[in-house]
C-alpha atoms as a PDB file:
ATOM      1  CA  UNK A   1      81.410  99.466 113.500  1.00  0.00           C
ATOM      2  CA  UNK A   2      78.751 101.340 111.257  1.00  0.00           C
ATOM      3  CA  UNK A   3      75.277  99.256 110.722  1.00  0.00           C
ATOM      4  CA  UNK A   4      74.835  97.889 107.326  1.00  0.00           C
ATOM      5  CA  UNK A   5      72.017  99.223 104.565  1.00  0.00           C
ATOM      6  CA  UNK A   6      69.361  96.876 106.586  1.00  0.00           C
ATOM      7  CA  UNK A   7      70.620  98.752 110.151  1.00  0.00           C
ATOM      8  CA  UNK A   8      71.920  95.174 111.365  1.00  0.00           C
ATOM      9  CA  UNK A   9      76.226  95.698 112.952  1.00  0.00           C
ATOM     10  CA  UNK A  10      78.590  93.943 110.624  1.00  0.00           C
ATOM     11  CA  UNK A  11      82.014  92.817 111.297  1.00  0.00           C
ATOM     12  CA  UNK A  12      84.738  93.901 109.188  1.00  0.00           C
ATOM     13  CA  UNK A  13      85.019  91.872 106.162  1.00  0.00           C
ATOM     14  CA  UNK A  14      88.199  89.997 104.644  1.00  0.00           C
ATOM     15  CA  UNK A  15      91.936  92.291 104.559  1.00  0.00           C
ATOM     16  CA  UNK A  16      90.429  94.355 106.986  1.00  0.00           C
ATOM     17  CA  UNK A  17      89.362  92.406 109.952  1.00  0.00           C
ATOM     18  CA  UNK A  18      92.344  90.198 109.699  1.00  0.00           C
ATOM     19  CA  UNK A  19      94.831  93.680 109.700  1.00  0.00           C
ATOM     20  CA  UNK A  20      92.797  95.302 112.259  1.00  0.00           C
ATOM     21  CA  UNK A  21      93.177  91.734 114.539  1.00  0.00           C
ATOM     22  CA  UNK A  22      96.233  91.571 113.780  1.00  0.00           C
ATOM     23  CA  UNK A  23      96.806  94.978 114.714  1.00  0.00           C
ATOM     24  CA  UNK A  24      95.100  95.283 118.775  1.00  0.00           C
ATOM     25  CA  UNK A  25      95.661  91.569 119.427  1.00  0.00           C
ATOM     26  CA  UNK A  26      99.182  92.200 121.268  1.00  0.00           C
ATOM     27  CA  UNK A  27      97.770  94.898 123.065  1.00  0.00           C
ATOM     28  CA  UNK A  28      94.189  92.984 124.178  1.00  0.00           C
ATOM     29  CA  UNK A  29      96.468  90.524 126.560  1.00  0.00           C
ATOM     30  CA  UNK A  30      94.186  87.894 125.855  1.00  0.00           C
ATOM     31  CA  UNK A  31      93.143  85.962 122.323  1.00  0.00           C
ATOM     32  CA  UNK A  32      90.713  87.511 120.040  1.00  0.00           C
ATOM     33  CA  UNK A  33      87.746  85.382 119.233  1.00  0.00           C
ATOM     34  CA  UNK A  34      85.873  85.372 115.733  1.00  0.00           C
ATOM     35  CA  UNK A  35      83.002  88.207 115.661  1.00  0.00           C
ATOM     36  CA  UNK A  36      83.809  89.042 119.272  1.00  0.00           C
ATOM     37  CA  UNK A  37      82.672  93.105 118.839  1.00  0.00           C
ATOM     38  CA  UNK A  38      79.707  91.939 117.311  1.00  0.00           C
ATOM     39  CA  UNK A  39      78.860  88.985 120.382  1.00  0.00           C
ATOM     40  CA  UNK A  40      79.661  91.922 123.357  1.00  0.00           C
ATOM     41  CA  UNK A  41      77.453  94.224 121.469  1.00  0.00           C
ATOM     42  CA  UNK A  42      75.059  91.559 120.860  1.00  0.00           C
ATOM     43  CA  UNK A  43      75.421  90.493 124.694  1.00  0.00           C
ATOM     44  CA  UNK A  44      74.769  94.281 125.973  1.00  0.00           C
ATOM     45  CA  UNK A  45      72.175  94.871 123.326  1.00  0.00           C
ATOM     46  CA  UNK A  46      69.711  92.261 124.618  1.00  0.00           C
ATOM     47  CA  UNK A  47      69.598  93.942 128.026  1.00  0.00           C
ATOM     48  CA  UNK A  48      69.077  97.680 126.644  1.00  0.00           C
ATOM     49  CA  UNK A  49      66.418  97.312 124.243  1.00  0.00           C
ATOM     50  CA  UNK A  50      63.280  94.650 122.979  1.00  0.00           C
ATOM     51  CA  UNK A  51      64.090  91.769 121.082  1.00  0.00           C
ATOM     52  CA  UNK A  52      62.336  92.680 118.035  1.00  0.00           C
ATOM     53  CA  UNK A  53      64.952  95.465 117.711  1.00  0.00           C
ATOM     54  CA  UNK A  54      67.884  93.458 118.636  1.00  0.00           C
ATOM     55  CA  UNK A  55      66.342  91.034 115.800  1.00  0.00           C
ATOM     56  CA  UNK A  56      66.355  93.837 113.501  1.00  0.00           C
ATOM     57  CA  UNK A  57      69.769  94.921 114.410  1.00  0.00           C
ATOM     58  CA  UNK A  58      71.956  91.717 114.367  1.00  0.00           C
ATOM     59  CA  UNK A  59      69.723  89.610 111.386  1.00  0.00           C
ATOM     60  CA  UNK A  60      69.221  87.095 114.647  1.00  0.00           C
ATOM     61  CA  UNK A  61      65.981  85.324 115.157  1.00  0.00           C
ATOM     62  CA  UNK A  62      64.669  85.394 118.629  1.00  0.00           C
ATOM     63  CA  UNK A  63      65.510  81.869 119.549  1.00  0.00           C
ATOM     64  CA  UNK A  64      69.052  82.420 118.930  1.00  0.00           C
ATOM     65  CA  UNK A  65      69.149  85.341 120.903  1.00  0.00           C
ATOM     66  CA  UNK A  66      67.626  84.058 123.449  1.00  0.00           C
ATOM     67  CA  UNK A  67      70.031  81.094 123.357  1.00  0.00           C
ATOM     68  CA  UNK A  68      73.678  82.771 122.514  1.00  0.00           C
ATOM     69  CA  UNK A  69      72.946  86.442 124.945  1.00  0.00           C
ATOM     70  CA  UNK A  70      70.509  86.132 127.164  1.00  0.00           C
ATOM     71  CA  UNK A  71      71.609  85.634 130.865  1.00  0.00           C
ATOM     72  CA  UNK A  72      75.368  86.993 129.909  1.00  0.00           C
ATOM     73  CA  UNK A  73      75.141  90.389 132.002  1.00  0.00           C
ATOM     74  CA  UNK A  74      72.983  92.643 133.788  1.00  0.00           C
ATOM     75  CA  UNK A  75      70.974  95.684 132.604  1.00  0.00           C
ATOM     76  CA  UNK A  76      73.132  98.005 134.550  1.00  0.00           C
ATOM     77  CA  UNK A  77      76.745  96.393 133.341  1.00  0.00           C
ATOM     78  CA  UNK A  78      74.704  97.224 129.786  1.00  0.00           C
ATOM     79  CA  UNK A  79      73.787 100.566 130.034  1.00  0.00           C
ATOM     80  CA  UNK A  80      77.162 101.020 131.576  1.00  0.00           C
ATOM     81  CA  UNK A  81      78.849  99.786 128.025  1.00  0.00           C
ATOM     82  CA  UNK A  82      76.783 101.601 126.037  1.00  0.00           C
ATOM     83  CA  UNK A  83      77.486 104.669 127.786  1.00  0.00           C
ATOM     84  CA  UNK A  84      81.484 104.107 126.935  1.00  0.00           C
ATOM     85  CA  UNK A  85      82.347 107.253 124.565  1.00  0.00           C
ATOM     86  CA  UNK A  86      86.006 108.009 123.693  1.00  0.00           C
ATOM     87  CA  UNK A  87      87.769 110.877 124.787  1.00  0.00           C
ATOM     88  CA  UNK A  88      87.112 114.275 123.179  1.00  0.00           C
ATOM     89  CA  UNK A  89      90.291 115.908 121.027  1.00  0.00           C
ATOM     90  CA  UNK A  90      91.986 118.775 122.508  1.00  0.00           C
ATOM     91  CA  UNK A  91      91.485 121.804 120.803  1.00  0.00           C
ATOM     92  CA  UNK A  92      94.702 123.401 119.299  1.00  0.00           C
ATOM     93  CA  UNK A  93      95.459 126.927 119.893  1.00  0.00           C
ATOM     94  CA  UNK A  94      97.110 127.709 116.558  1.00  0.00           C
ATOM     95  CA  UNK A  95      93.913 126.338 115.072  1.00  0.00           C
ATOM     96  CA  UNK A  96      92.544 129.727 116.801  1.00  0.00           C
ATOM     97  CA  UNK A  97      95.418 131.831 115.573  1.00  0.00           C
ATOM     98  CA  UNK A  98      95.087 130.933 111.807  1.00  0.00           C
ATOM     99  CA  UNK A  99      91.433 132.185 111.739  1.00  0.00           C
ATOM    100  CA  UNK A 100      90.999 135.161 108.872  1.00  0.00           C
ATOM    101  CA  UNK A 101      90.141 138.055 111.313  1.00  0.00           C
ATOM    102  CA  UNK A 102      86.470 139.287 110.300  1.00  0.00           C
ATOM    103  CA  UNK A 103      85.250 135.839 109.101  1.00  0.00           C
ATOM    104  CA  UNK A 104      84.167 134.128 112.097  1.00  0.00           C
ATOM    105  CA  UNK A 105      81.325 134.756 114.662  1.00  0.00           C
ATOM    106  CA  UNK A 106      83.756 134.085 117.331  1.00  0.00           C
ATOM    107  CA  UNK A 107      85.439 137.277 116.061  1.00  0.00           C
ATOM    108  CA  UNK A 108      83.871 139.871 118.560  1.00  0.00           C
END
């Protein structure tokens, strides 16, 4: 998920959260709650950084914050999360061979 204009995370809105439920629930092996990207990034969020940012971020007020996520995990099991980063693509070789010979640096 991409922060809105104001930096805060959004869910997916209307068509598209419902398809995209709709879509990994099968595959999750157990039932997909209402907002639940935004509460686990909520939950990790409160442990990584202050609460003034995490305010700023989800369009929370401290009290709920400290009511809904605090207590949830650890700092570690947060920076741990965060961490997380998909794999990387495999280069193609025939990406390589269709280069115009003389118009790349990588031409030496």
């Amino acid at each position: 998920m991409r922060p809105d204009k104001h930096g805060r995370i959004a869910p997916p809105t209307g068509t598209h959260k419902k398809r995209f439920a709709k879509k990994v629930r099968p595959e999750l092996g157990y039932e997909w709650t209402q907002d639940i990207l935004r509460h686990t990034a909520a939950t990790y969020m409160v442990k990584v950084m202050s609460f003034d940012a995490a305010e700023q971020i989800l369009g929370h007020d401290r009290r709920t914050l400290l009511n809904h996520y605090r207590g949830l995990t650890t700092e570690a099991e947060a920076k741990k999360f965060y961490a997380l980063r998909p794999p990387r693509p495999k280069t193609r070789a025939k990406h390589r061979a269709n280069r115009v010979p003389g118009n790349s640096h990588l031409d030496t």
